[in-house]
PDB file of N, CA and C in Angstrom:
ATOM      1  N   UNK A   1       0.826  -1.199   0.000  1.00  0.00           N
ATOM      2  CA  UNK A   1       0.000   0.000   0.000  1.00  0.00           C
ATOM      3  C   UNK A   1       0.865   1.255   0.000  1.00  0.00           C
ATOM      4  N   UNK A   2       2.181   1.035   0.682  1.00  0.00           N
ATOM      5  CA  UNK A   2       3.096   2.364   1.219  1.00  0.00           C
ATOM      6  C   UNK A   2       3.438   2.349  -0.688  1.00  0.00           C
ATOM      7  N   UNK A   3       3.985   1.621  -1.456  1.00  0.00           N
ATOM      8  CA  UNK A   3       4.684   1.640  -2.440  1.00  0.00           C
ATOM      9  C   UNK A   3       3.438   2.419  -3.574  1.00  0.00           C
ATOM     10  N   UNK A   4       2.214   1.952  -3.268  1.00  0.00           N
ATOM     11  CA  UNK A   4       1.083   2.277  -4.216  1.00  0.00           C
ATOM     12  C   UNK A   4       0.938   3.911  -4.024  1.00  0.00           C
ATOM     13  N   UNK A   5       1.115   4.164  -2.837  1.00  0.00           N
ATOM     14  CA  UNK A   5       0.909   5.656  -2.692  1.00  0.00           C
ATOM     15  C   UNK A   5       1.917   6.357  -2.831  1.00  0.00           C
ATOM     16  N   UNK A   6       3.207   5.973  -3.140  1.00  0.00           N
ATOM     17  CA  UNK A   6       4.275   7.044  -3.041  1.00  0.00           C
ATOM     18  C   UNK A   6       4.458   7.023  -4.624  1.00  0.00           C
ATOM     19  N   UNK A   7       4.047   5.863  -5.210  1.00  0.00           N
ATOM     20  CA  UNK A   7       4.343   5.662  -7.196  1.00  0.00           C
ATOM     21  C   UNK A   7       3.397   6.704  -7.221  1.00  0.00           C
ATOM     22  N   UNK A   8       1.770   7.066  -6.576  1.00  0.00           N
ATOM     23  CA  UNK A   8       1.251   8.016  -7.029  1.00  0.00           C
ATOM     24  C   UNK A   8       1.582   9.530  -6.804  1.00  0.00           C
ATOM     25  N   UNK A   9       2.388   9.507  -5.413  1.00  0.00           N
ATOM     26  CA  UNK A   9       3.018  10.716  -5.144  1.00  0.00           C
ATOM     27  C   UNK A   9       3.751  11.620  -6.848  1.00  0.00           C
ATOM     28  N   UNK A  10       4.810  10.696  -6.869  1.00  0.00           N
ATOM     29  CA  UNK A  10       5.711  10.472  -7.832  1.00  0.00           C
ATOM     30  C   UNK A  10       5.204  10.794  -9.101  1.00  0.00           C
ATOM     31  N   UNK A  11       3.841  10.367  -9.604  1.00  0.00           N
ATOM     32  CA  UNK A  11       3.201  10.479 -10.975  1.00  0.00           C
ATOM     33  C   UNK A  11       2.769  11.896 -10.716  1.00  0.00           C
ATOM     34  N   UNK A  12       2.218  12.475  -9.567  1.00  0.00           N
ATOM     35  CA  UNK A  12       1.717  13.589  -9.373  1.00  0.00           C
ATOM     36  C   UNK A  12       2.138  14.664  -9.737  1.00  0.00           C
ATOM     37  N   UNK A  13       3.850  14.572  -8.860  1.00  0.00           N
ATOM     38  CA  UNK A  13       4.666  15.560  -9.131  1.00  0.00           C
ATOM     39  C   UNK A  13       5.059  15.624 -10.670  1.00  0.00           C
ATOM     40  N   UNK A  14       5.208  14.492 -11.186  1.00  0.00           N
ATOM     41  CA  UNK A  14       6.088  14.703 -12.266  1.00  0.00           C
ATOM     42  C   UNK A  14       4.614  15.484 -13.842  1.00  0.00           C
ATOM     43  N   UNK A  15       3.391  15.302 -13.371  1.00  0.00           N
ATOM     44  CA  UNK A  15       2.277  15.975 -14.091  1.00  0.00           C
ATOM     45  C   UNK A  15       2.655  17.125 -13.462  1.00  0.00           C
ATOM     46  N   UNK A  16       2.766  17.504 -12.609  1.00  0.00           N
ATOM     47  CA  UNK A  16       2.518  18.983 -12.157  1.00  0.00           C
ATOM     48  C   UNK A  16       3.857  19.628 -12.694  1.00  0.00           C
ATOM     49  N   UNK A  17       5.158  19.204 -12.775  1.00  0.00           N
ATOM     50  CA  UNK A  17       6.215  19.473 -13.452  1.00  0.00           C
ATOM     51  C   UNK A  17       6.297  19.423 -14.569  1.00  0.00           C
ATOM     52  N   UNK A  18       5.261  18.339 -15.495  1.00  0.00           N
ATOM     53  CA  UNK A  18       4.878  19.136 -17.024  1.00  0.00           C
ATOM     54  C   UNK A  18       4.623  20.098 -17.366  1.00  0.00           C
ATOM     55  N   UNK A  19       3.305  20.253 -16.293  1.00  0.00           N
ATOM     56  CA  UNK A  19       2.016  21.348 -16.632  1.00  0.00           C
ATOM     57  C   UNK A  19       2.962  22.353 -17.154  1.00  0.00           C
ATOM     58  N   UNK A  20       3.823  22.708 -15.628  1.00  0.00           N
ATOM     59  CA  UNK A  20       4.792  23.982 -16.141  1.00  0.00           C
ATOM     60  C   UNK A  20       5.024  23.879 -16.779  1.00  0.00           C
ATOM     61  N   UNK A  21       5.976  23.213 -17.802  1.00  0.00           N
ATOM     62  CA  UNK A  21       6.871  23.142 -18.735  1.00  0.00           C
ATOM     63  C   UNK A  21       5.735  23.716 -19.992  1.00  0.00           C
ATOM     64  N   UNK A  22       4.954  23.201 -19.893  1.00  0.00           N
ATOM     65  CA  UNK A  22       3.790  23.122 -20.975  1.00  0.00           C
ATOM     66  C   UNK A  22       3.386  24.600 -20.923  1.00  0.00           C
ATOM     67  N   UNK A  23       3.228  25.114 -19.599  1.00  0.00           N
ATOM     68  CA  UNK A  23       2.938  26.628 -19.650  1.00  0.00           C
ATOM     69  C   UNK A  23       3.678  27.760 -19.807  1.00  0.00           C
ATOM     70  N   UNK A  24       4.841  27.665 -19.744  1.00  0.00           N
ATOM     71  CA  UNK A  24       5.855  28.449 -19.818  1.00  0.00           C
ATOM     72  C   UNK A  24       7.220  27.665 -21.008  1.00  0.00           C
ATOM     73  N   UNK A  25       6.825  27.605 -21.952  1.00  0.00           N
ATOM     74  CA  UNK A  25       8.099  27.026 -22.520  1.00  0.00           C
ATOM     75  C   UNK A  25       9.210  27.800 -22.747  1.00  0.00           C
ATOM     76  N   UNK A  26       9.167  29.485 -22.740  1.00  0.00           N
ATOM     77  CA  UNK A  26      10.344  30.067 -23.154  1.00  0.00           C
ATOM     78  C   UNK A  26      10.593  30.404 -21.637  1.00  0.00           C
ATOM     79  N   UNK A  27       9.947  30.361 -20.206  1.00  0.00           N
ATOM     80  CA  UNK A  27      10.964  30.380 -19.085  1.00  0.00           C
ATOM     81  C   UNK A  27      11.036  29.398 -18.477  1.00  0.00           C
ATOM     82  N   UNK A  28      12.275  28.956 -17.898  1.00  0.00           N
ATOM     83  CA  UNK A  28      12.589  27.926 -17.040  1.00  0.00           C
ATOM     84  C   UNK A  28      12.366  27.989 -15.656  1.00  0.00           C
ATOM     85  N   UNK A  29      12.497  29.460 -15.050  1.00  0.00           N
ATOM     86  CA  UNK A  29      12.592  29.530 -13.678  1.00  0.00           C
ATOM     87  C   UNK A  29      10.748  28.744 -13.175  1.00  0.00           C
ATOM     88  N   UNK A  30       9.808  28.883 -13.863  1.00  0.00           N
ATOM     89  CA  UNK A  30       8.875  28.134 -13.132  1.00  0.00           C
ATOM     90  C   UNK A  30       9.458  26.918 -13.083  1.00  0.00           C
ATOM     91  N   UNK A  31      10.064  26.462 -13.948  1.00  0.00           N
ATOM     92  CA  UNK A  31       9.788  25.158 -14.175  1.00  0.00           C
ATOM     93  C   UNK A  31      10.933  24.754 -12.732  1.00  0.00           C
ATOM     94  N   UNK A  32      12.280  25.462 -12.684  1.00  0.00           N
ATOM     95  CA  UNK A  32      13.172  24.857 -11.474  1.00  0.00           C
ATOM     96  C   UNK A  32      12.109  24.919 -10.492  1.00  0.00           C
ATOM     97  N   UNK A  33      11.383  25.789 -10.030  1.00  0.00           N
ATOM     98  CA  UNK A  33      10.735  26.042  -8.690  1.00  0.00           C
ATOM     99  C   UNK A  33       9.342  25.144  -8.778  1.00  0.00           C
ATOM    100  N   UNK A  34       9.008  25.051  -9.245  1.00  0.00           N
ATOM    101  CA  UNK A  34       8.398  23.447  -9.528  1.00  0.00           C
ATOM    102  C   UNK A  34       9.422  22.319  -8.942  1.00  0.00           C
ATOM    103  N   UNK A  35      10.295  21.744  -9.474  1.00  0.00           N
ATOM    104  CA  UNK A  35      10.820  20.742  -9.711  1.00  0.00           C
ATOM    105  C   UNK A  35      11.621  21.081  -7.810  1.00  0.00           C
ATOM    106  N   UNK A  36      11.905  21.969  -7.352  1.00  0.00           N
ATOM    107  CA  UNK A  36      12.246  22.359  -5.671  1.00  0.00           C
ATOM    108  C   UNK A  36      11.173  21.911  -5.090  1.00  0.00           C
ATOM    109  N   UNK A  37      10.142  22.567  -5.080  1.00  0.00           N
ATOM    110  CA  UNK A  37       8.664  22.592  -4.513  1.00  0.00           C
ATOM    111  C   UNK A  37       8.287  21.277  -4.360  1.00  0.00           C
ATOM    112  N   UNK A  38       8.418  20.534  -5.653  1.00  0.00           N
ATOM    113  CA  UNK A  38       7.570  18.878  -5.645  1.00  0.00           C
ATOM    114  C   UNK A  38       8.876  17.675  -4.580  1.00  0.00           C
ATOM    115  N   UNK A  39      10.380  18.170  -5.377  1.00  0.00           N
ATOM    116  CA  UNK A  39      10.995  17.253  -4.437  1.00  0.00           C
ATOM    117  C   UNK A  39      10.940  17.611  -2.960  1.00  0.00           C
ATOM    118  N   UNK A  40      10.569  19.118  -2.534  1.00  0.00           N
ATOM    119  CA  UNK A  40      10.487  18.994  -0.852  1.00  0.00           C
ATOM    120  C   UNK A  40       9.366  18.205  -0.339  1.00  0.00           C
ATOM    121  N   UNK A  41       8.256  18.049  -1.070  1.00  0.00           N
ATOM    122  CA  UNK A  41       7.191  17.491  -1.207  1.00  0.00           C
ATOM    123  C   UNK A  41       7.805  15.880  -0.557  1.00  0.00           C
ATOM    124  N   UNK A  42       7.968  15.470  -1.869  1.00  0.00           N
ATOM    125  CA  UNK A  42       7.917  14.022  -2.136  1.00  0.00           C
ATOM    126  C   UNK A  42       8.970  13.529  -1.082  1.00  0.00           C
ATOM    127  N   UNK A  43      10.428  14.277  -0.941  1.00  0.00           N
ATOM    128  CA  UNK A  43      11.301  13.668   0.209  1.00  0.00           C
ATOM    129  C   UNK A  43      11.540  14.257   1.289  1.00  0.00           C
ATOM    130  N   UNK A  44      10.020  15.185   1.872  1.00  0.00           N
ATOM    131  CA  UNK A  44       9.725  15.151   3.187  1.00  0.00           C
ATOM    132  C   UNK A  44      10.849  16.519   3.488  1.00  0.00           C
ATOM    133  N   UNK A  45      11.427  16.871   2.935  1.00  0.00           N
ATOM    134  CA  UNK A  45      12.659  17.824   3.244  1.00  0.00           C
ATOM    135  C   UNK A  45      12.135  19.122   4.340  1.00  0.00           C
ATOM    136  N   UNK A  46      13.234  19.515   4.854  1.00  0.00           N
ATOM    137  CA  UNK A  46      12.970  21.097   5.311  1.00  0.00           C
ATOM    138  C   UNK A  46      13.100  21.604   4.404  1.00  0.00           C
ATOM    139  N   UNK A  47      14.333  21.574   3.258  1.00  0.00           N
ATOM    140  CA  UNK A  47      14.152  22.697   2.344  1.00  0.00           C
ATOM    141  C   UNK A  47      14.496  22.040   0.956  1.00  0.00           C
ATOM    142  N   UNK A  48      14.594  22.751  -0.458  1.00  0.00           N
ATOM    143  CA  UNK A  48      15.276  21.948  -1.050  1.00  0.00           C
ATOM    144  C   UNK A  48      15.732  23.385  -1.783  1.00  0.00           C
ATOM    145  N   UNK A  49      17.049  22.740  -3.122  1.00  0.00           N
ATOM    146  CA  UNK A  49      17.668  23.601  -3.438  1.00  0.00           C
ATOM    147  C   UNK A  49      17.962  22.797  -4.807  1.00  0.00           C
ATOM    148  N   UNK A  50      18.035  23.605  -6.436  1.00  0.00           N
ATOM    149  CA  UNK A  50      18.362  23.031  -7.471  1.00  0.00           C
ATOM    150  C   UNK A  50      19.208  24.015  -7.713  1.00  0.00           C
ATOM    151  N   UNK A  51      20.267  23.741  -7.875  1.00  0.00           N
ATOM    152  CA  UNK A  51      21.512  23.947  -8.710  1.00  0.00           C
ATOM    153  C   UNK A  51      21.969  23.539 -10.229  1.00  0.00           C
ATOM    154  N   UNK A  52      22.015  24.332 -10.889  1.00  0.00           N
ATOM    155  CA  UNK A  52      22.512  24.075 -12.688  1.00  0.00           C
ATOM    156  C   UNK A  52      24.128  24.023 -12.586  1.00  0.00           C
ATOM    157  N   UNK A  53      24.891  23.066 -13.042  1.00  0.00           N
ATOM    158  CA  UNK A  53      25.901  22.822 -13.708  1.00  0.00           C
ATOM    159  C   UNK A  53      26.146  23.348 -14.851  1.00  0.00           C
ATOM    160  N   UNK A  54      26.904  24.453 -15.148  1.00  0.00           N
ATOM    161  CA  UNK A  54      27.202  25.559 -16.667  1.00  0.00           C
ATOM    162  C   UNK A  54      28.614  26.086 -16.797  1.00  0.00           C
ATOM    163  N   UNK A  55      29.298  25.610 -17.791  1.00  0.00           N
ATOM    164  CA  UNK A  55      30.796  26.107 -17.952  1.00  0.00           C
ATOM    165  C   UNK A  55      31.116  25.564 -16.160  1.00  0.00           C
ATOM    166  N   UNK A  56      31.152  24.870 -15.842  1.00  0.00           N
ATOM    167  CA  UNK A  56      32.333  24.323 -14.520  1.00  0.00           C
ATOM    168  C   UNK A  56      31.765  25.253 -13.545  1.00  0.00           C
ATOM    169  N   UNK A  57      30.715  26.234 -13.235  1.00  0.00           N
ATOM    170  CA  UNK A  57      30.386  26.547 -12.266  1.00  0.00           C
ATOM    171  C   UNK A  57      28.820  26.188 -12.006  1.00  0.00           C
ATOM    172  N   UNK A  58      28.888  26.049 -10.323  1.00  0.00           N
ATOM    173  CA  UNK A  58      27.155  25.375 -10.479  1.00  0.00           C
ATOM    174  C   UNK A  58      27.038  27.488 -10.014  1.00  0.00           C
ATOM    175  N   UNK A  59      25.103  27.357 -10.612  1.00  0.00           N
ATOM    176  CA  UNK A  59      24.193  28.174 -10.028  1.00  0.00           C
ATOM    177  C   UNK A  59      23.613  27.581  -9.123  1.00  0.00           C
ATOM    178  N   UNK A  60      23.102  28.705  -8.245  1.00  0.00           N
ATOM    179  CA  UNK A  60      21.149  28.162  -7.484  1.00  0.00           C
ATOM    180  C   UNK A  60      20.371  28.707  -8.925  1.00  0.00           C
ATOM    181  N   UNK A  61      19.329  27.895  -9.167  1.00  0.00           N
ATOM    182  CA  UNK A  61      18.323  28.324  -9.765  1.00  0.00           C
ATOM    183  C   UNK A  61      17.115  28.345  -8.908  1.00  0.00           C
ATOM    184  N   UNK A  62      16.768  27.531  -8.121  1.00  0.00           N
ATOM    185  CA  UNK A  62      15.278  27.461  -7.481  1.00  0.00           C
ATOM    186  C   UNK A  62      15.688  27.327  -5.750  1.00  0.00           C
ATOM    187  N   UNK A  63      14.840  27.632  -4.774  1.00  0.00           N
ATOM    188  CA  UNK A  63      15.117  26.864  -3.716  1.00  0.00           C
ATOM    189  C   UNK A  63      13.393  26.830  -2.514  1.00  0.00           C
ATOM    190  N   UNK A  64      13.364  26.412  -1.759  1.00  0.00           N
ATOM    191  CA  UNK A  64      12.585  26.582  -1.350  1.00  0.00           C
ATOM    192  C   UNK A  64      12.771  27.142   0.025  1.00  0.00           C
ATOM    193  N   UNK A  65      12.468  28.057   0.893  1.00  0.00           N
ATOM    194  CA  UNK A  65      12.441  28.506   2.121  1.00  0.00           C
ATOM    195  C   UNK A  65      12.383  27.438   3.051  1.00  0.00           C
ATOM    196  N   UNK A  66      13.004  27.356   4.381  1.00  0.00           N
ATOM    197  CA  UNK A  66      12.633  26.819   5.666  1.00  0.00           C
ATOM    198  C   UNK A  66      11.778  27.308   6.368  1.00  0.00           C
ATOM    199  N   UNK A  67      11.350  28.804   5.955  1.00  0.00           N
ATOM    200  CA  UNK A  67      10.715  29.948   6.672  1.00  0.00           C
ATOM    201  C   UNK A  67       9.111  30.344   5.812  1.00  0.00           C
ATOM    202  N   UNK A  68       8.184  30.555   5.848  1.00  0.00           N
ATOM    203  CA  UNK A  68       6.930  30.901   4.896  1.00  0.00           C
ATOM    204  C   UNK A  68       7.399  32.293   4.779  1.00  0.00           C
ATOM    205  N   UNK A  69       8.212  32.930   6.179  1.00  0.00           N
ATOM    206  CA  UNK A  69       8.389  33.994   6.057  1.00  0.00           C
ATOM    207  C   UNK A  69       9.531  35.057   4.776  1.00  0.00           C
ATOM    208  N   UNK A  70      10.361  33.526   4.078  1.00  0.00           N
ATOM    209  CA  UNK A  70      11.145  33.428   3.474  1.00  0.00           C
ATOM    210  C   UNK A  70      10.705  33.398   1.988  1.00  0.00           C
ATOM    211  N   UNK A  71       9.669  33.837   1.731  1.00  0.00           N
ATOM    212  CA  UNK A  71       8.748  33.395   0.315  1.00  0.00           C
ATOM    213  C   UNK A  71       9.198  34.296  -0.298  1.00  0.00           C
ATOM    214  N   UNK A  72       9.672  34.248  -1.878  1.00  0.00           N
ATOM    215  CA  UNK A  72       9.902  35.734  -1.775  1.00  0.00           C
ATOM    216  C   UNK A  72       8.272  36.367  -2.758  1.00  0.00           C
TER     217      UNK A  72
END
């Protein structure tokens, strides 16, 4: 049952991480903050953080607050 509900977790996020894509195709930043948002979701996190790999330096692109107060 635990495995049935987390494959649906999993299908959830990854529709809701289309949608964006689907709605915004010429910007990305929804789409990182999506893809932050669903993994704090799915692995329970305090926070999460996506970083891009470009020319040998990483960026932050997305992250999510520990704080609500932190939203920007």
């Amino acid at each position: 049952m635990n495995e049935t509900r987390e494959a649906l977790e999993r299908q959830t996020a990854t529709a809701e991480i289309l949608k964006v894509i689907a709605s915004s195709p010429s910007d990305v930043q929804p789409v990182f903050d999506a893809i932050a948002a669903s993994a704090k979701r799915l692995l329970g996190g305090y926070s999460c953080a996506v970083g891009l790999l470009a020319d040998g330096q990483m960026r932050l692109e997305a992250f999510t607050p520990t704080n609500p107060a932190g939203t920007p």
